[in-house]
C-alpha atoms as a PDB file:
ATOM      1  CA  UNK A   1     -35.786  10.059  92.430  1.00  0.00           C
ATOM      2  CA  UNK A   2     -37.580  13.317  92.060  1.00  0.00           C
ATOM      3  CA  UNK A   3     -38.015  14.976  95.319  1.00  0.00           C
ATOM      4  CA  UNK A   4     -41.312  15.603  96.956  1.00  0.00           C
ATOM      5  CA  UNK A   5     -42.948  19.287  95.381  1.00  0.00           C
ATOM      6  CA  UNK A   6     -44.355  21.653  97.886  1.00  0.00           C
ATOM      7  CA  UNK A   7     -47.022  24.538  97.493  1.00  0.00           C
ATOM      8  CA  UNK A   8     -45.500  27.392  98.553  1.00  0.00           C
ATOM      9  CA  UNK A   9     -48.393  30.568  98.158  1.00  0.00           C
ATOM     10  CA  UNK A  10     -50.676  31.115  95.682  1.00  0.00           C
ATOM     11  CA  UNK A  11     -51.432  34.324  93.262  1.00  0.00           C
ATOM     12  CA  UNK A  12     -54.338  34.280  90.992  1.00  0.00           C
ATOM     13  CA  UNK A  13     -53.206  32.496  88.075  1.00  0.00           C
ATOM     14  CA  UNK A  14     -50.735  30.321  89.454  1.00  0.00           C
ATOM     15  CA  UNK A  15     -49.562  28.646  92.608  1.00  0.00           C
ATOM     16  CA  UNK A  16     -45.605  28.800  93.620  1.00  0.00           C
ATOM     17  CA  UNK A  17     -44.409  24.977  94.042  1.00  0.00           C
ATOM     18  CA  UNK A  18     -40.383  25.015  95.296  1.00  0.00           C
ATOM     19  CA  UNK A  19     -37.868  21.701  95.633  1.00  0.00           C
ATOM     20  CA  UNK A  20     -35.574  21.758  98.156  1.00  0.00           C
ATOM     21  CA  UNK A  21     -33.051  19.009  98.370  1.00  0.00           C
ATOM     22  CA  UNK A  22     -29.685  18.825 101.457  1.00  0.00           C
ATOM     23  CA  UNK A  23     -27.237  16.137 101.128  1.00  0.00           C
ATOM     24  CA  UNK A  24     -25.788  15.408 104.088  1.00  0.00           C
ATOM     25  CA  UNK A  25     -22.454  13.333 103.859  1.00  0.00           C
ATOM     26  CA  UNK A  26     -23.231  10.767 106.927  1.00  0.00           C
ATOM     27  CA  UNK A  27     -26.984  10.607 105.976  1.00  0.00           C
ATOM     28  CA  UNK A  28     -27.941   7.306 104.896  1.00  0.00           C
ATOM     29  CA  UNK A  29     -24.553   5.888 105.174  1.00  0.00           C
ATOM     30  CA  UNK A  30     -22.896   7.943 103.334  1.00  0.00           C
ATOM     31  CA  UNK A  31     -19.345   8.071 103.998  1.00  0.00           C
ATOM     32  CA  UNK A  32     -19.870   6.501 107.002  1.00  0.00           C
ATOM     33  CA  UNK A  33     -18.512   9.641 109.405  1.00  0.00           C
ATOM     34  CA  UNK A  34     -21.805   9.500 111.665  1.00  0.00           C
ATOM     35  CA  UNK A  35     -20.695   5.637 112.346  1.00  0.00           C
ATOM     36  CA  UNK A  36     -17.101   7.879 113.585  1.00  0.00           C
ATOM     37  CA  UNK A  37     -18.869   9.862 116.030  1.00  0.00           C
ATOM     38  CA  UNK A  38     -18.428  13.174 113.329  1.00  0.00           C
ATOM     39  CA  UNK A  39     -20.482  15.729 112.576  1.00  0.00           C
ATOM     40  CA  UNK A  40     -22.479  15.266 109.423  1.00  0.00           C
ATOM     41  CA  UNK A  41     -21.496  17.863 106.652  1.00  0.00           C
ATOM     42  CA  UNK A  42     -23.789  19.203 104.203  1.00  0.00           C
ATOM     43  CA  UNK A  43     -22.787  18.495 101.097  1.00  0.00           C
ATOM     44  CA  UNK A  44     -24.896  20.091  98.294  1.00  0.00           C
ATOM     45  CA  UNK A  45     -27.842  22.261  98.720  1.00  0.00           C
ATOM     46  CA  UNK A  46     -30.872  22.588  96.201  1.00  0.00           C
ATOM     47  CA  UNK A  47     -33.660  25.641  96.070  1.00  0.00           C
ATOM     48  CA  UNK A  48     -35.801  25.535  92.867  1.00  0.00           C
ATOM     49  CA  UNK A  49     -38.950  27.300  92.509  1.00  0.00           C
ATOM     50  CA  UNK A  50     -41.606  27.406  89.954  1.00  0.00           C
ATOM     51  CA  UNK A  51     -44.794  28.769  89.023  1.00  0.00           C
ATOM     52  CA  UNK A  52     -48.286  25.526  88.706  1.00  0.00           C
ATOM     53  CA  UNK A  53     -50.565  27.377  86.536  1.00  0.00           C
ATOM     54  CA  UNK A  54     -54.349  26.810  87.620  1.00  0.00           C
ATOM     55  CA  UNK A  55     -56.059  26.964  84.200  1.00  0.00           C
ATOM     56  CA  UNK A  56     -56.231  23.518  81.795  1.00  0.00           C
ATOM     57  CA  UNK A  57     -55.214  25.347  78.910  1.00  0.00           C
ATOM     58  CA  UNK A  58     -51.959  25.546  80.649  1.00  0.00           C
ATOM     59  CA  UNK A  59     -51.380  22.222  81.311  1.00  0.00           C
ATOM     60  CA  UNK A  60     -48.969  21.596  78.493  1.00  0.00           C
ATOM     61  CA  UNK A  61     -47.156  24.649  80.014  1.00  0.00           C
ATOM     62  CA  UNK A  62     -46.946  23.331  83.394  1.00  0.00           C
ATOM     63  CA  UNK A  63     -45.502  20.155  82.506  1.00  0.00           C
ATOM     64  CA  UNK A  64     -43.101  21.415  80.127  1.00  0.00           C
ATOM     65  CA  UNK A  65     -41.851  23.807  83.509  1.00  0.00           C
ATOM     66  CA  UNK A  66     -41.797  21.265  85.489  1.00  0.00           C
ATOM     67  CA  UNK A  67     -39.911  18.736  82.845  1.00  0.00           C
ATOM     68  CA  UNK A  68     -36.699  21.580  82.377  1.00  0.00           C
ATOM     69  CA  UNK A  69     -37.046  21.648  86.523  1.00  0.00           C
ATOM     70  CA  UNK A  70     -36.535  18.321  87.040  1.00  0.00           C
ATOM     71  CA  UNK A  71     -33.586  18.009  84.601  1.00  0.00           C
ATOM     72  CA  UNK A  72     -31.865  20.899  86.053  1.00  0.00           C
ATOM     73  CA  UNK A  73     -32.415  19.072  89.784  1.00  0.00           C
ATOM     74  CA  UNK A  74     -31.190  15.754  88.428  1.00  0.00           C
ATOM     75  CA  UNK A  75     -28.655  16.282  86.463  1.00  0.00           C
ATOM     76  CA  UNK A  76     -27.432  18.736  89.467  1.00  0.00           C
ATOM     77  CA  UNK A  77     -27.575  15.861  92.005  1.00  0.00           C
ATOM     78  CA  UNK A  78     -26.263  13.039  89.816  1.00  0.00           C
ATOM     79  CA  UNK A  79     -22.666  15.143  89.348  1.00  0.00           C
ATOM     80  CA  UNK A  80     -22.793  15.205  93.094  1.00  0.00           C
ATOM     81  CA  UNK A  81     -23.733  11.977  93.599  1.00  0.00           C
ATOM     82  CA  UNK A  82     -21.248  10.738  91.214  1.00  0.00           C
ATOM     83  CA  UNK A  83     -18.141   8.878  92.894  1.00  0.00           C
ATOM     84  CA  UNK A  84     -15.818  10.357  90.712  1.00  0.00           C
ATOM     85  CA  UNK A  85     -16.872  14.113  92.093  1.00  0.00           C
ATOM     86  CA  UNK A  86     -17.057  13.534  95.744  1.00  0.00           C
ATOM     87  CA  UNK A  87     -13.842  11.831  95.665  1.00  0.00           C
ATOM     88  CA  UNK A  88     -12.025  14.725  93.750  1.00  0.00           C
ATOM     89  CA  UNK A  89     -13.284  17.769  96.906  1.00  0.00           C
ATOM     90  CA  UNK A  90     -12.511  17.279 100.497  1.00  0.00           C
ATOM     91  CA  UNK A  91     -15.633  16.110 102.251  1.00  0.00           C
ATOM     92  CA  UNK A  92     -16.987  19.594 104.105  1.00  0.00           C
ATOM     93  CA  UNK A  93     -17.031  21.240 100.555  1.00  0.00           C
ATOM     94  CA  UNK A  94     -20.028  22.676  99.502  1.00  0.00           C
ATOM     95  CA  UNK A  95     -22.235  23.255  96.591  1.00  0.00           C
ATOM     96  CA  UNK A  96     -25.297  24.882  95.832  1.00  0.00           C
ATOM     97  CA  UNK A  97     -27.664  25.409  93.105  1.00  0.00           C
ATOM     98  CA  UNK A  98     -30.559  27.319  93.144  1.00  0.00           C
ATOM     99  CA  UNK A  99     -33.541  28.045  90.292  1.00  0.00           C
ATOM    100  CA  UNK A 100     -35.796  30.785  90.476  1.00  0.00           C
ATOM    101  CA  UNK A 101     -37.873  32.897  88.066  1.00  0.00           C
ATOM    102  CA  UNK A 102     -39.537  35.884  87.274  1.00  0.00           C
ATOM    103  CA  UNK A 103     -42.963  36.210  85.265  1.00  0.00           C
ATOM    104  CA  UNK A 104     -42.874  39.291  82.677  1.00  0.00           C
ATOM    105  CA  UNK A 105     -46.505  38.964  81.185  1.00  0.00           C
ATOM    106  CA  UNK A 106     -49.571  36.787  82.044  1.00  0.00           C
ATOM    107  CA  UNK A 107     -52.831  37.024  80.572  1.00  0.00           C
ATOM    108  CA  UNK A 108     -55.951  34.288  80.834  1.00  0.00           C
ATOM    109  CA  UNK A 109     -54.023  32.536  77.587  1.00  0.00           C
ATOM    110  CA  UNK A 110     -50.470  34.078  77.226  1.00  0.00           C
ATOM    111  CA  UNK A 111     -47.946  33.526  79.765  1.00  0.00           C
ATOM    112  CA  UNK A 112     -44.298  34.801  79.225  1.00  0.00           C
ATOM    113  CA  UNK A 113     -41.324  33.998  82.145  1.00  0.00           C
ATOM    114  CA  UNK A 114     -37.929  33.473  82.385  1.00  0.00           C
ATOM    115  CA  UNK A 115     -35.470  31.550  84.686  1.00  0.00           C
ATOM    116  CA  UNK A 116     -32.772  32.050  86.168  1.00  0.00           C
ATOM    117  CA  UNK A 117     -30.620  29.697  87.523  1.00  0.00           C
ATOM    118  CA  UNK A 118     -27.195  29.765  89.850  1.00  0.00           C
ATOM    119  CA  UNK A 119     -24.763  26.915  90.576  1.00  0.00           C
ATOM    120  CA  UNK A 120     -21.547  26.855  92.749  1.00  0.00           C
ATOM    121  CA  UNK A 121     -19.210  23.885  93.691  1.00  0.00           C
ATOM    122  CA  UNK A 122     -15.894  23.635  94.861  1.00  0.00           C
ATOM    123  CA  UNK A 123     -15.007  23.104  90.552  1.00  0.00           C
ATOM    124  CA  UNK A 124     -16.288  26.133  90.101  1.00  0.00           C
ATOM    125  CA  UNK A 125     -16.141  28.670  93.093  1.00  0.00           C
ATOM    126  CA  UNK A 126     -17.381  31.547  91.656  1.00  0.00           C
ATOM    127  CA  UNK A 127     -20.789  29.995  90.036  1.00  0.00           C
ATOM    128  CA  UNK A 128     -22.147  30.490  87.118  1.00  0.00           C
ATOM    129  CA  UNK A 129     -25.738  31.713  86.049  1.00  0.00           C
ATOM    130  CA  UNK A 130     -27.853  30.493  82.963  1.00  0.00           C
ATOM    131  CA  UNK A 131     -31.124  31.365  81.891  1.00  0.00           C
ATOM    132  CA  UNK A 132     -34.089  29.706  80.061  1.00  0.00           C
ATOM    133  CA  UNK A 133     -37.209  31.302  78.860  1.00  0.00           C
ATOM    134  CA  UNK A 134     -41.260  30.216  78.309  1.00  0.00           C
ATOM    135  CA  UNK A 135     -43.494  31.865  75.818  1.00  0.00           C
ATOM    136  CA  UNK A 136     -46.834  30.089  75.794  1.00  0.00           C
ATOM    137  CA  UNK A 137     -50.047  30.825  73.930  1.00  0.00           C
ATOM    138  CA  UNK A 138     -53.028  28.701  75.406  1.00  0.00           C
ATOM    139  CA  UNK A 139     -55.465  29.879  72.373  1.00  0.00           C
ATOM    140  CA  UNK A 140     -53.360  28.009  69.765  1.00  0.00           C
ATOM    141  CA  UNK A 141     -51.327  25.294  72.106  1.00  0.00           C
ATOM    142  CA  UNK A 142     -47.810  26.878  70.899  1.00  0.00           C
ATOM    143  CA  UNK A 143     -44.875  27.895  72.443  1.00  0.00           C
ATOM    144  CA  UNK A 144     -43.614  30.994  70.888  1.00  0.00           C
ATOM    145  CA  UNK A 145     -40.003  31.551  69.099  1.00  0.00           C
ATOM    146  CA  UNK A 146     -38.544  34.676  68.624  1.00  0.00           C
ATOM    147  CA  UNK A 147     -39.094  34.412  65.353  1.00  0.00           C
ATOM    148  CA  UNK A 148     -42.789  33.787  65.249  1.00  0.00           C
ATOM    149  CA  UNK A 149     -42.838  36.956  67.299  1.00  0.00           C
ATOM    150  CA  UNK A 150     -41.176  39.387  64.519  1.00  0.00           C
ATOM    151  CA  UNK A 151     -42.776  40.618  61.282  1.00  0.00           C
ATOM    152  CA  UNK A 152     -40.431  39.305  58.239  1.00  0.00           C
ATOM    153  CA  UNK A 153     -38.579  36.939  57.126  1.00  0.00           C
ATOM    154  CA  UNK A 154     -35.611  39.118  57.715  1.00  0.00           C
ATOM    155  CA  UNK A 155     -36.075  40.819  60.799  1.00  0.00           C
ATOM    156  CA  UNK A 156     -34.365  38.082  62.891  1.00  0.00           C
ATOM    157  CA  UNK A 157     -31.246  38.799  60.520  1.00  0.00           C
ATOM    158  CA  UNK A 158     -31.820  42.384  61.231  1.00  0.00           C
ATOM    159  CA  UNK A 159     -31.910  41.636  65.062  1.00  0.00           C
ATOM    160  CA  UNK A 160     -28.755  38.687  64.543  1.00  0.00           C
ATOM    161  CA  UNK A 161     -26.654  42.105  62.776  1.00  0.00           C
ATOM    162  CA  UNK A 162     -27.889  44.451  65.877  1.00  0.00           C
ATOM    163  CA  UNK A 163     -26.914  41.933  68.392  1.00  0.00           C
ATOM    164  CA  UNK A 164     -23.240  41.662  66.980  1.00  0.00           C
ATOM    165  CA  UNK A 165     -22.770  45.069  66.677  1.00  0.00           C
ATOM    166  CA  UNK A 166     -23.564  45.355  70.246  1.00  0.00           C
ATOM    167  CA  UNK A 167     -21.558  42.525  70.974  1.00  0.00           C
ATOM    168  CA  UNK A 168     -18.150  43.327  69.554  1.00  0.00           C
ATOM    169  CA  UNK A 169     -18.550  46.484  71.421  1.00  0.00           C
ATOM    170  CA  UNK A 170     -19.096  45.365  74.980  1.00  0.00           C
ATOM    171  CA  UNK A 171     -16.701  42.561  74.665  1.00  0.00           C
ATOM    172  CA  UNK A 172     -13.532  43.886  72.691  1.00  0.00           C
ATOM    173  CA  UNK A 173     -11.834  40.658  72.869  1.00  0.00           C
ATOM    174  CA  UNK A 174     -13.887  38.553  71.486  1.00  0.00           C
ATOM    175  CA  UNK A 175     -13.192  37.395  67.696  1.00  0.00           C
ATOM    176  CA  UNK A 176     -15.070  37.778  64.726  1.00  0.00           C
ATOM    177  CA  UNK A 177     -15.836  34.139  64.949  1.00  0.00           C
ATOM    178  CA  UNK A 178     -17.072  34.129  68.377  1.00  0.00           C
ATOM    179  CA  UNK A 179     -19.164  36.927  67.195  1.00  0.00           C
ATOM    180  CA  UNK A 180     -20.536  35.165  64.185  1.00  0.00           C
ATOM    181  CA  UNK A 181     -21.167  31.844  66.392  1.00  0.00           C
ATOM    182  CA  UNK A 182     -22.811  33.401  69.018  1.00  0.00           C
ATOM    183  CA  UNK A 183     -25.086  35.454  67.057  1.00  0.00           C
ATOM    184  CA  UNK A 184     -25.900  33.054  64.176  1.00  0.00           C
ATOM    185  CA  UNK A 185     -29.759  32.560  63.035  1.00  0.00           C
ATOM    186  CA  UNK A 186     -28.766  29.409  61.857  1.00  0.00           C
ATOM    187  CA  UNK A 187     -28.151  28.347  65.607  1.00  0.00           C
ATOM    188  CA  UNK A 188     -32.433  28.546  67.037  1.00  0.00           C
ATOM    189  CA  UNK A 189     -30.407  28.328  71.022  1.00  0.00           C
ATOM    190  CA  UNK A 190     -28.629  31.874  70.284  1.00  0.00           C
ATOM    191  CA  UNK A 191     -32.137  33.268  70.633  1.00  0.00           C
ATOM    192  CA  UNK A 192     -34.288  30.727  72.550  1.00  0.00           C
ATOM    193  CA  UNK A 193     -34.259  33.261  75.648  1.00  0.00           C
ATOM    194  CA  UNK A 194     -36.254  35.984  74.950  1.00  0.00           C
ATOM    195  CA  UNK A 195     -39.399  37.527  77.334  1.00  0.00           C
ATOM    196  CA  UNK A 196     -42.100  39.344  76.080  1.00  0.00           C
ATOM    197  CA  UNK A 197     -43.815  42.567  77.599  1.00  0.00           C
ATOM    198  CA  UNK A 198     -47.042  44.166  76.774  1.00  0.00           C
ATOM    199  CA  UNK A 199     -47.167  47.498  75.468  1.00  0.00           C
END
């Protein structure tokens, strides 16, 4: 079920909603330990915050936000949930996830902002961090690519060559066909996070 949304503070174009979700292993039965006279652990923790804009023209914004939200939070809790996992950790491990984000331009019909999200589990001690961005113009009902946003047919090639460059640089070890997979126009996700400043 999707968890209760609270209003956190407001700014002027948009109120801050968060979700935040404890498991505890002896709550509701599970795993039986408070029925042993045992301290319940927590088992998973969940912190996700997210921006309600106020205007209707944003509407299709705001549920598109709160649509990836949700499916980060439920697909989250049903790996926690699921028998399989909780069976494979002791019982006081922990895991975390938390979903955040930062607004880089708003306007009274363009909102860019990007998210950044951070999960941990006993799988995976050290986390891992992934990112998804929203470019929405109100005034034509679109959500921006990268593409739209460039001038040319083949500037995103110019941009895909740039970004490989750059790329077998920083990571030495990587081969060419990492390079040319992770860099690839044909591939729309290798360029679906972008953010987009004024100026």
């Amino acid at each position: 079920a999707w968890h209760r949304r609270h209003r956190v503070r407001t700014s002027g174009l948009f109120c801050f909603r968060n979700v935040d979700v404890r498991r505890i292993w002896g709550d509701n039965g599970c795993g039986g330990m408070d029925a042993l006279g045992e301290e319940p652990v927590t088992r998973y923790t969940v912190k996700a915050y997210y921006p309600e804009y106020a205007a209707q023209q944003f509407i299709p914004l705001n549920e598109e936000i709160h649509a990836y939200v949700k499916a980060k939070v439920d697909d989250f809790t049903d790996v926690m949930l699921a028998g399989s996992y909780t069976k494979a950790f002791p019982q006081d491990s922990q895991s975390s996830m938390t979903l955040d984000f930062t607004p880089s331009f708003q306007s009274k019909h363009f909102v860019s902002l990007v998210f950044e999200g951070y999960e941990q589990t006993p799988a995976l001690p050290k986390g891992f961090r992934y990112y998804k961005s929203f470019n929405y113009d109100a005034l034509n009902d679109k959500f921006f690519t990268l593409a739209d946003c460039l001038v040319g047919e083949s500037e995103l090639e110019k941009l895909a060559g740039i970004m490989a460059e750059r790329l077998a640089e920083q990571n030495p070890d990587l081969t060419e066909e990492n390079i040319q997979s992770g860099t690839d126009v044909e591939f729309p996700e290798n360029y679906e996070t972008f953010i987009l400043r004024p100026g």
